[in-house]
ModelCIF file with pLDDT and N, C-alpha, C, O atoms, coordinates in Angstrom:
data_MODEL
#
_entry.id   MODEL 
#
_entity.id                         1 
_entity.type                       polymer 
_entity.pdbx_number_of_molecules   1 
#
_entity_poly.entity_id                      1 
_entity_poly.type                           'polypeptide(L)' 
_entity_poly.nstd_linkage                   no 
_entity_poly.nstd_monomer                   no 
_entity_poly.pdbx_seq_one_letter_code       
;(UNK)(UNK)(UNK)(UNK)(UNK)(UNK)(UNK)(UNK)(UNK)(UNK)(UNK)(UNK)(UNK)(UNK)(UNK)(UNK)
(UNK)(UNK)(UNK)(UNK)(UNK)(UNK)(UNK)(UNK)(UNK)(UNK)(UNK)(UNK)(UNK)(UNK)(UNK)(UNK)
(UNK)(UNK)(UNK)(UNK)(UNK)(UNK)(UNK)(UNK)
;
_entity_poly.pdbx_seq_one_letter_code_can   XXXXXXXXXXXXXXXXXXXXXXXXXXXXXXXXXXXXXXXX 
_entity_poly.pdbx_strand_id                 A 
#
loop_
_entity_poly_seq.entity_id 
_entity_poly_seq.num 
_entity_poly_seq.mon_id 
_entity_poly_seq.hetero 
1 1  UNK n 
1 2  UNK n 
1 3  UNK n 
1 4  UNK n 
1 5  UNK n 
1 6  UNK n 
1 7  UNK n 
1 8  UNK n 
1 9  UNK n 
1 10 UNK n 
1 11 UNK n 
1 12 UNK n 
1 13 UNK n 
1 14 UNK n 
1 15 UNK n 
1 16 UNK n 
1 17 UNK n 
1 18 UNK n 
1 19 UNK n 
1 20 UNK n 
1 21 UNK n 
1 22 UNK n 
1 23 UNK n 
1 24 UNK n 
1 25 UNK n 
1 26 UNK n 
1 27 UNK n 
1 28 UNK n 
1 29 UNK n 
1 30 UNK n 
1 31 UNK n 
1 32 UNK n 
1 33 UNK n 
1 34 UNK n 
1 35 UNK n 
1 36 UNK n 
1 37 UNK n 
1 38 UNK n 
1 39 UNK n 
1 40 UNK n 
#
_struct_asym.id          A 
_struct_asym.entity_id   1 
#
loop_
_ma_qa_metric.id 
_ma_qa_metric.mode 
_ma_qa_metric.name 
_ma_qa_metric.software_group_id 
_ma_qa_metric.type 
1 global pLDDT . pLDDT 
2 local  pLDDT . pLDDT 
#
_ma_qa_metric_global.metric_id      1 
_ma_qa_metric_global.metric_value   93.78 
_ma_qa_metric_global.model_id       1 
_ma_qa_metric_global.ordinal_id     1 
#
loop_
_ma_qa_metric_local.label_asym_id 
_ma_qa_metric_local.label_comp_id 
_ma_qa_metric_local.label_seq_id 
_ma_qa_metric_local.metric_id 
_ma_qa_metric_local.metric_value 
_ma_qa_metric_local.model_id 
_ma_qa_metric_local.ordinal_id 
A UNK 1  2 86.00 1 1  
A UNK 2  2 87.00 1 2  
A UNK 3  2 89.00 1 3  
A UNK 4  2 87.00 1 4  
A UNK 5  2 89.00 1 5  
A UNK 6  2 89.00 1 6  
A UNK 7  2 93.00 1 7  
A UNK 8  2 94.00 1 8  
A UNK 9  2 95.00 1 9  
A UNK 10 2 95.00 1 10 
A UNK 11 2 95.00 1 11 
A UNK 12 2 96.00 1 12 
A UNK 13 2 95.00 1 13 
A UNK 14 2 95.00 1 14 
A UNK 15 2 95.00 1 15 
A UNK 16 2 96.00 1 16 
A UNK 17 2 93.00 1 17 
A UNK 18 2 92.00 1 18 
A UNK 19 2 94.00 1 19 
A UNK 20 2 94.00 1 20 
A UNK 21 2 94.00 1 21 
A UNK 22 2 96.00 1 22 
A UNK 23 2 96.00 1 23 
A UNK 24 2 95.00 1 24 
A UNK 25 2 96.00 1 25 
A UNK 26 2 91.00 1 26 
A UNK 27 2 92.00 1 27 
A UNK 28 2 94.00 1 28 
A UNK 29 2 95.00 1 29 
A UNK 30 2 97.00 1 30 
A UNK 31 2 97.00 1 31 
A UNK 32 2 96.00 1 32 
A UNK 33 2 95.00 1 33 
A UNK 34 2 96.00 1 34 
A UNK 35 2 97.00 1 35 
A UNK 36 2 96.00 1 36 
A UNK 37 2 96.00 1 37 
A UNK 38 2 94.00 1 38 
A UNK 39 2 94.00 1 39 
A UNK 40 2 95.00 1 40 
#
loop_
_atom_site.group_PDB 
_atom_site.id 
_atom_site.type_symbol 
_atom_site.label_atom_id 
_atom_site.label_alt_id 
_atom_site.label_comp_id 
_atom_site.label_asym_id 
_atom_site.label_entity_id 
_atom_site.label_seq_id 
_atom_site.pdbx_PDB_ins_code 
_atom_site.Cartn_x 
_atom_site.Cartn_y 
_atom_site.Cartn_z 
_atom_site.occupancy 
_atom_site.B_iso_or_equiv 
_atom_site.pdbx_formal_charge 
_atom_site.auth_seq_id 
_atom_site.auth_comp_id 
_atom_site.auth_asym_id 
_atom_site.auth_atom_id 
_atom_site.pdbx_PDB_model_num 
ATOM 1   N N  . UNK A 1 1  ? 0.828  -1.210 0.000   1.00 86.00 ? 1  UNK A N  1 
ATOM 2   C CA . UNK A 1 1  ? 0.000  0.000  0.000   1.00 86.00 ? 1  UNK A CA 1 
ATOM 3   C C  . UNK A 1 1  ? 0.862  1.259  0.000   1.00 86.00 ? 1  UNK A C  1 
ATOM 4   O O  . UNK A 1 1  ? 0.256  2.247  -0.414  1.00 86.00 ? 1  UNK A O  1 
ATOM 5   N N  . UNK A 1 2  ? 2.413  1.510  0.445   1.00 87.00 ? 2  UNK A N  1 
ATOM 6   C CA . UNK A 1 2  ? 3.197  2.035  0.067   1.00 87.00 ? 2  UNK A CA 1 
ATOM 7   C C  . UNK A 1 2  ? 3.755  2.835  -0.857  1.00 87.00 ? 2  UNK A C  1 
ATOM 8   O O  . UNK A 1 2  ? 4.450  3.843  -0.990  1.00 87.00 ? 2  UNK A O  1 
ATOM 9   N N  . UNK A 1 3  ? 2.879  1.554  -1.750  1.00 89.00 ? 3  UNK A N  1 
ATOM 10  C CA . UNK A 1 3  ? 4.428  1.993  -3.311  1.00 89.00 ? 3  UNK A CA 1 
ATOM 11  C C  . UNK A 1 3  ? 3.466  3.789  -3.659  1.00 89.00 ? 3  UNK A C  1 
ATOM 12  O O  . UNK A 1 3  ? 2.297  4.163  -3.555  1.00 89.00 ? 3  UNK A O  1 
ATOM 13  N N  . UNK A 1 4  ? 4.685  4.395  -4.057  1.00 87.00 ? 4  UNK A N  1 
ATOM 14  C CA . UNK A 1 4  ? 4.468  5.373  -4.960  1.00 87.00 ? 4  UNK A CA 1 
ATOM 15  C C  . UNK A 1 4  ? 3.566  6.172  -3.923  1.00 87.00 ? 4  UNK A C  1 
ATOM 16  O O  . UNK A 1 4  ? 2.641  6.914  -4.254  1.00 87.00 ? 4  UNK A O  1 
ATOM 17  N N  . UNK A 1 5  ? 3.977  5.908  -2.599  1.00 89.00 ? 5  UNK A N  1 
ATOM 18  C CA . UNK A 1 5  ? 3.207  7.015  -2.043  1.00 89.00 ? 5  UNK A CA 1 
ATOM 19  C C  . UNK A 1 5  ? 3.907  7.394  -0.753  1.00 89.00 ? 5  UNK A C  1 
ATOM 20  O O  . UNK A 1 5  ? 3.407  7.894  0.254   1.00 89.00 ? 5  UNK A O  1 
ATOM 21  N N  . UNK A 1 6  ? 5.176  7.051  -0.991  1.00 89.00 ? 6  UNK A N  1 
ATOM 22  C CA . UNK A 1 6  ? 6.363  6.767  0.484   1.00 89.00 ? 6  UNK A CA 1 
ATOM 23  C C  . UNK A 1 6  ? 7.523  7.928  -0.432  1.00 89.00 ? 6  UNK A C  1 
ATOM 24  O O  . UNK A 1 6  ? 7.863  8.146  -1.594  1.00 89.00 ? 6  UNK A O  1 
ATOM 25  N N  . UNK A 1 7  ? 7.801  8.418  0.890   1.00 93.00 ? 7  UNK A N  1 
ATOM 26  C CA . UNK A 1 7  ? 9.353  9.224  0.357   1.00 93.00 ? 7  UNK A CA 1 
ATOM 27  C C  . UNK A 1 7  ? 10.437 7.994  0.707   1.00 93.00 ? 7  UNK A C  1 
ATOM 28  O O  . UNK A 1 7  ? 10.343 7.433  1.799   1.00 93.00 ? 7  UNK A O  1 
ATOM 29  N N  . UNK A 1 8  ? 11.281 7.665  -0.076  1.00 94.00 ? 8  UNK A N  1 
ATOM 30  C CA . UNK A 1 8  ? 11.537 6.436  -0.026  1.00 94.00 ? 8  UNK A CA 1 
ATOM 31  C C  . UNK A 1 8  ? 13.072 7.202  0.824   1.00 94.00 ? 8  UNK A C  1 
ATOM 32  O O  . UNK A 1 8  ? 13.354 6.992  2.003   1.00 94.00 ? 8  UNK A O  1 
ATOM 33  N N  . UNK A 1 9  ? 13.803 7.997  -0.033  1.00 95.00 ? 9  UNK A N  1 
ATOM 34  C CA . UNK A 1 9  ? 14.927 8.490  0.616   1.00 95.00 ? 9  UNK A CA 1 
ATOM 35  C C  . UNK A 1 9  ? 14.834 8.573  1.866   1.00 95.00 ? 9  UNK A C  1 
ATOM 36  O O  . UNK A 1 9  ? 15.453 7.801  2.598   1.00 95.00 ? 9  UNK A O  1 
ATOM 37  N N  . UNK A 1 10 ? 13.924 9.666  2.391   1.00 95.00 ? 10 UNK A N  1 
ATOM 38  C CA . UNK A 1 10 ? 13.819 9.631  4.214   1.00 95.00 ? 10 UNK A CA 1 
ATOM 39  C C  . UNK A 1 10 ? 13.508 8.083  4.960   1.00 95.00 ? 10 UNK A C  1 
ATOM 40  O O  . UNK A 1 10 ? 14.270 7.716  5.855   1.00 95.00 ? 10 UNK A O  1 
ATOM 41  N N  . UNK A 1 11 ? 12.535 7.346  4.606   1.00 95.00 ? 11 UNK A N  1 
ATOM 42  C CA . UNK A 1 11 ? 12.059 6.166  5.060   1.00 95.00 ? 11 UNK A CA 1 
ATOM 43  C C  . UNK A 1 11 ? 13.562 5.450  5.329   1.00 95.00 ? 11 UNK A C  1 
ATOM 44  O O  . UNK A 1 11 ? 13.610 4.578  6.197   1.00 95.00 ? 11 UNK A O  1 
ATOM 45  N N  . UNK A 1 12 ? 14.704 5.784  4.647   1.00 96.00 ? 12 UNK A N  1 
ATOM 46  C CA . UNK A 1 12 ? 16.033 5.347  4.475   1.00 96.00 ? 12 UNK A CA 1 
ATOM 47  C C  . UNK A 1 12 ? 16.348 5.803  5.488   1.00 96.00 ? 12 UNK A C  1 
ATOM 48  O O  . UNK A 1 12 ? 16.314 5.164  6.540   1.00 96.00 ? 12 UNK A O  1 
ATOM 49  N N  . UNK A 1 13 ? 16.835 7.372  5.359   1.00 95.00 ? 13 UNK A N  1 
ATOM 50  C CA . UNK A 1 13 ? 17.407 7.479  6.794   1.00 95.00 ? 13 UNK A CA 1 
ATOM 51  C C  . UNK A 1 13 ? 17.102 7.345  8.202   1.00 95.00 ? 13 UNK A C  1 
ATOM 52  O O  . UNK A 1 13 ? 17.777 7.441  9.227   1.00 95.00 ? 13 UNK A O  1 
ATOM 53  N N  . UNK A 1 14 ? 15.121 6.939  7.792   1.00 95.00 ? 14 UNK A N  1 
ATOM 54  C CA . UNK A 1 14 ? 14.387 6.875  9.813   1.00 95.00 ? 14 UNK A CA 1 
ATOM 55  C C  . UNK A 1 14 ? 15.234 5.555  9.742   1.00 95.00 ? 14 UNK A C  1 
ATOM 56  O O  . UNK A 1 14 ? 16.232 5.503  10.461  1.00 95.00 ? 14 UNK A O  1 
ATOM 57  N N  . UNK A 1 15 ? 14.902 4.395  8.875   1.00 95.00 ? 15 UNK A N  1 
ATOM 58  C CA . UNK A 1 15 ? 15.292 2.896  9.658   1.00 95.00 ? 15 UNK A CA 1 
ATOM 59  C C  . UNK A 1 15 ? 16.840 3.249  9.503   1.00 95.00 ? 15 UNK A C  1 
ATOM 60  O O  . UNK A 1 15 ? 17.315 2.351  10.199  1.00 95.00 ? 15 UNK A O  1 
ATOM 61  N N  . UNK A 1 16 ? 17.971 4.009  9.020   1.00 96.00 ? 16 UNK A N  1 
ATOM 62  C CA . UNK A 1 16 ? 19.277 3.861  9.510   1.00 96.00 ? 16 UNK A CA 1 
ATOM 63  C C  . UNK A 1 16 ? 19.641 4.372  10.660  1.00 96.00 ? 16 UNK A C  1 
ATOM 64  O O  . UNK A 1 16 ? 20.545 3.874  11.331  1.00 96.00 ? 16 UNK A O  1 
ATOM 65  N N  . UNK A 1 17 ? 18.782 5.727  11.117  1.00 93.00 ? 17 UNK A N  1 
ATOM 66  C CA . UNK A 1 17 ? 18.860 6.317  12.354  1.00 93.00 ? 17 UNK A CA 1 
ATOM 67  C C  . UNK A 1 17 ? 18.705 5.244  13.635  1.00 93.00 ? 17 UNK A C  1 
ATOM 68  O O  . UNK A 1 17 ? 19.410 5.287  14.642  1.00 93.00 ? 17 UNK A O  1 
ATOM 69  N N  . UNK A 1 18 ? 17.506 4.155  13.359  1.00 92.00 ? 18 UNK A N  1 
ATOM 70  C CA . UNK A 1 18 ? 17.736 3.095  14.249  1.00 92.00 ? 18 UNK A CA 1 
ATOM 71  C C  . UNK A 1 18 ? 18.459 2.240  14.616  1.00 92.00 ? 18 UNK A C  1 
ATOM 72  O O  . UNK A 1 18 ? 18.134 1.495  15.540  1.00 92.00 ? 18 UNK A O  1 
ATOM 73  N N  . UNK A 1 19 ? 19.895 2.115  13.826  1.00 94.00 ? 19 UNK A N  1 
ATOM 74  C CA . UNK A 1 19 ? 20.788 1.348  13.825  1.00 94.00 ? 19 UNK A CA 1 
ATOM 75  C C  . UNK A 1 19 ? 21.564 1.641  14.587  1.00 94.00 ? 19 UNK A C  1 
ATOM 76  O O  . UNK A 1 19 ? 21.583 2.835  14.888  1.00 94.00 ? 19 UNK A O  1 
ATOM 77  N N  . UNK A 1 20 ? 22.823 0.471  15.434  1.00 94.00 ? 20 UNK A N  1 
ATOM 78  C CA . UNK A 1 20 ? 23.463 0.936  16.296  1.00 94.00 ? 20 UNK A CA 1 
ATOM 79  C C  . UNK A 1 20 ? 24.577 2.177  16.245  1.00 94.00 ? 20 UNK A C  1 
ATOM 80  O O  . UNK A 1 20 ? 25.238 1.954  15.230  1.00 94.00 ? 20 UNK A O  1 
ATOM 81  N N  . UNK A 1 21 ? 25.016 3.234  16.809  1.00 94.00 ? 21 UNK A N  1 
ATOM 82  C CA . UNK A 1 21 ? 25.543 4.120  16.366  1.00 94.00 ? 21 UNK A CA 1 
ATOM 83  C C  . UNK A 1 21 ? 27.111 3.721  15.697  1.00 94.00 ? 21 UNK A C  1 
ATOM 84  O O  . UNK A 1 21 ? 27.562 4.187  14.650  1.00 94.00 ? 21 UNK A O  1 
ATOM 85  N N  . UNK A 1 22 ? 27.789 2.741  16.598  1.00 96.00 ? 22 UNK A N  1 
ATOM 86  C CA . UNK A 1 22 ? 28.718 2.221  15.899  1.00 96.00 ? 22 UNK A CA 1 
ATOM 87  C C  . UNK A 1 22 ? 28.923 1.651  14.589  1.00 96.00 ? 22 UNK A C  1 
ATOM 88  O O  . UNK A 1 22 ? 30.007 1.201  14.218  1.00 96.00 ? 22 UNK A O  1 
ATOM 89  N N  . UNK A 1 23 ? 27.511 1.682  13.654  1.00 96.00 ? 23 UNK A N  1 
ATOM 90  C CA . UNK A 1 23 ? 28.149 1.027  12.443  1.00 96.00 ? 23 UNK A CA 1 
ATOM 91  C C  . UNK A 1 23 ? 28.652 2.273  12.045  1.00 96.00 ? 23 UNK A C  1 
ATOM 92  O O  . UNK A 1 23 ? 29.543 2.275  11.196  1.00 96.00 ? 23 UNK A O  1 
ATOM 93  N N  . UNK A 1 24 ? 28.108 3.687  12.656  1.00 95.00 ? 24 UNK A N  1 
ATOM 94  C CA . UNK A 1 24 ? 27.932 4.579  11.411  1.00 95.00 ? 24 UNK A CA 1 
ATOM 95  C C  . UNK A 1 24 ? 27.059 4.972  10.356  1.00 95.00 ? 24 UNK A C  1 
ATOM 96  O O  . UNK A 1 24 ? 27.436 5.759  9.487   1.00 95.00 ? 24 UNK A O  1 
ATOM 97  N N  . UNK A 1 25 ? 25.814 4.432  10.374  1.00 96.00 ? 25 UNK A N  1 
ATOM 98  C CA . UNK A 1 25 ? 24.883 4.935  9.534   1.00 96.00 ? 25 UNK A CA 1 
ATOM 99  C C  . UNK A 1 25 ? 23.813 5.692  10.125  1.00 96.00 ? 25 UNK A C  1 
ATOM 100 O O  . UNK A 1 25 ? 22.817 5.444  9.445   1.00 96.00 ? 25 UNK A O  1 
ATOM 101 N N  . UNK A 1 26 ? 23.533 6.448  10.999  1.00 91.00 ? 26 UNK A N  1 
ATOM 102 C CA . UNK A 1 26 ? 23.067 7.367  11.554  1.00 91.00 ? 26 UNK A CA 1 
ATOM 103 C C  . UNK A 1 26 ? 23.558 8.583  11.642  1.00 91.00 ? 26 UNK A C  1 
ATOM 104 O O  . UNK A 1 26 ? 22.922 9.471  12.210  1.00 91.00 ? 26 UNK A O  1 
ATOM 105 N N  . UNK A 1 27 ? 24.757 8.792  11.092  1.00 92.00 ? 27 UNK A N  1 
ATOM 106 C CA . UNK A 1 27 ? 25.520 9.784  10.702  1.00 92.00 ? 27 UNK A CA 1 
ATOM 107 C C  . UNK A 1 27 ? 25.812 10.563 9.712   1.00 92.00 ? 27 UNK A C  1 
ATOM 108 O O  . UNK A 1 27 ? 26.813 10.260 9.063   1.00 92.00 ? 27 UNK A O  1 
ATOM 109 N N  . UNK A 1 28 ? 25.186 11.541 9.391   1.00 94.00 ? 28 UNK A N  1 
ATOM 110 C CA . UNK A 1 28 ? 25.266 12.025 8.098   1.00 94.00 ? 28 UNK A CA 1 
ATOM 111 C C  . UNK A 1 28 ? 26.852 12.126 7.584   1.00 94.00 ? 28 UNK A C  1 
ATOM 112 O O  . UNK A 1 28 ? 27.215 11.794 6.456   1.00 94.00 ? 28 UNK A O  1 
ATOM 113 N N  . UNK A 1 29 ? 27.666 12.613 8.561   1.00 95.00 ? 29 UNK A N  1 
ATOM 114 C CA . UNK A 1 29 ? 29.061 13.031 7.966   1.00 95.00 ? 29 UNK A CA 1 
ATOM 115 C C  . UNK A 1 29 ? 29.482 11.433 7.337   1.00 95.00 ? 29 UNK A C  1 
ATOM 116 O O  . UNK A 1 29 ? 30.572 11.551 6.778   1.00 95.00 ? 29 UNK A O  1 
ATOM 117 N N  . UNK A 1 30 ? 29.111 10.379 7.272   1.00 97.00 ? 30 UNK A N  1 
ATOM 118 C CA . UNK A 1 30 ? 29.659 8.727  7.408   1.00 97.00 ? 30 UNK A CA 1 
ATOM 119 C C  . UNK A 1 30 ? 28.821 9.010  6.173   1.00 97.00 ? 30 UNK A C  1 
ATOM 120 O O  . UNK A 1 30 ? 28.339 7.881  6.075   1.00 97.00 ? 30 UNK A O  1 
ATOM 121 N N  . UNK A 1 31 ? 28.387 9.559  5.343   1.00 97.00 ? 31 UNK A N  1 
ATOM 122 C CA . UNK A 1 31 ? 27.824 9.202  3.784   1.00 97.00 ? 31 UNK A CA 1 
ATOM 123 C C  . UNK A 1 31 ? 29.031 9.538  2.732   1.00 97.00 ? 31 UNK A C  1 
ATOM 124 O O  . UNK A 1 31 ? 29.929 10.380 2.747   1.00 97.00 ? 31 UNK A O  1 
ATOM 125 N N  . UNK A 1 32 ? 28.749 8.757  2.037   1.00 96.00 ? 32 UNK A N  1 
ATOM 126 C CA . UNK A 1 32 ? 29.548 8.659  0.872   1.00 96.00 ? 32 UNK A CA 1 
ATOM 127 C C  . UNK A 1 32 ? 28.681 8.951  -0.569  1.00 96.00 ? 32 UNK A C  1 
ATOM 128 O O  . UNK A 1 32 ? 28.288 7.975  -1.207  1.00 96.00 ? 32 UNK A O  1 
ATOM 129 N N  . UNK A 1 33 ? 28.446 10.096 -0.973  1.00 95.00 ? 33 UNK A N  1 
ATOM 130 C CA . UNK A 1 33 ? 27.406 10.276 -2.055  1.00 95.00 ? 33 UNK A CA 1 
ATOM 131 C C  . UNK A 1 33 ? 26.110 10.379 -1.223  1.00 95.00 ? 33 UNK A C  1 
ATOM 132 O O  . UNK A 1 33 ? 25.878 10.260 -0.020  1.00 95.00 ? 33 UNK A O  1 
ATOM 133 N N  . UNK A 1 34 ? 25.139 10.719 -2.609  1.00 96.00 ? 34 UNK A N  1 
ATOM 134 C CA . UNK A 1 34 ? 23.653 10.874 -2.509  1.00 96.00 ? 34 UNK A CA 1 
ATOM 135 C C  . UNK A 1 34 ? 22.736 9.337  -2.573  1.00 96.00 ? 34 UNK A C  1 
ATOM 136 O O  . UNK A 1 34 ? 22.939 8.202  -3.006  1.00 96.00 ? 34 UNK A O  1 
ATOM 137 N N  . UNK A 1 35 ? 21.835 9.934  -1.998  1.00 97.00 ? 35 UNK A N  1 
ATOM 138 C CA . UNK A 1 35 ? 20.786 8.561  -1.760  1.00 97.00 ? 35 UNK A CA 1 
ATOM 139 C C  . UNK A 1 35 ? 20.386 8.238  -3.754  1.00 97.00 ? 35 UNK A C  1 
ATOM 140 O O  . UNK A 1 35 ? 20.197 9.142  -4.568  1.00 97.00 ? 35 UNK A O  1 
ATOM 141 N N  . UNK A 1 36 ? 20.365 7.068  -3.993  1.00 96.00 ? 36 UNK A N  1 
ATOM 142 C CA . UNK A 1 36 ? 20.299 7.112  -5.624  1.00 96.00 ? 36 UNK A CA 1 
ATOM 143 C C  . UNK A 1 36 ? 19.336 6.276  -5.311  1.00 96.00 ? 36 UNK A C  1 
ATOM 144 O O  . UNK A 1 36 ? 19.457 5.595  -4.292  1.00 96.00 ? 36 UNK A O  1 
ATOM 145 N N  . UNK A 1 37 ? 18.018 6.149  -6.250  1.00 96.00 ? 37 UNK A N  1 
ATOM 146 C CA . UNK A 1 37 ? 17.098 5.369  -7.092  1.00 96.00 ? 37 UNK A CA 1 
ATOM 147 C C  . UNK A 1 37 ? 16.894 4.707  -8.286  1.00 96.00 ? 37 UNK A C  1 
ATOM 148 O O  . UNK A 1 37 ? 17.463 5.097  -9.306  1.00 96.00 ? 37 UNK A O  1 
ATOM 149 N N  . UNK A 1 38 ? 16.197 3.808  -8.287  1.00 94.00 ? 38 UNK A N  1 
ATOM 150 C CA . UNK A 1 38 ? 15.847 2.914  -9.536  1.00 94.00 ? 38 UNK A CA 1 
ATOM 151 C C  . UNK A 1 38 ? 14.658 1.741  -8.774  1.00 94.00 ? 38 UNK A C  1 
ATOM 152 O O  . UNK A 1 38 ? 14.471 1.180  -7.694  1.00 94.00 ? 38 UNK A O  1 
ATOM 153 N N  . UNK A 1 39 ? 13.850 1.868  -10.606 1.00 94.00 ? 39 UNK A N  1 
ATOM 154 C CA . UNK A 1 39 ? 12.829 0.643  -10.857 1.00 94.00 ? 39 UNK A CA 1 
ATOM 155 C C  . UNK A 1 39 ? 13.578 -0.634 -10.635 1.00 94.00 ? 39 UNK A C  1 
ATOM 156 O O  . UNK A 1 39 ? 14.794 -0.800 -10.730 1.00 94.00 ? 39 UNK A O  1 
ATOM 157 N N  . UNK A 1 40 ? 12.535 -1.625 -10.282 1.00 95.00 ? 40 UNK A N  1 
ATOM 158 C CA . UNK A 1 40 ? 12.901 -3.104 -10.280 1.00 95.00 ? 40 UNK A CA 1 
ATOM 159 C C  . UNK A 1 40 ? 11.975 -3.549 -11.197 1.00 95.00 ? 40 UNK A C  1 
ATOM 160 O O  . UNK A 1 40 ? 11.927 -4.741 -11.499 1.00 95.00 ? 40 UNK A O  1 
#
């Protein structure tokens, strides 16, 4: 019920924000490039 009606980029960063802080992905400065998209 999602599709095509979700900001998919942010939905990215809420579930990485939940991750433990030690991997590093709750961290903006720890990005490497922009969030990129594509069809499946």
């Amino acid at each position: 019920a999602a599709f095509g009606k979700t900001n998919y980029r942010r939905m990215l960063t809420e579930w990485l924000g939940a991750t433990p802080p030690e991997w590093g992905m709750n961290d903006e400065a720890n990005a490497d490039g922009p969030i990129l998209g594509a069809a499946l």
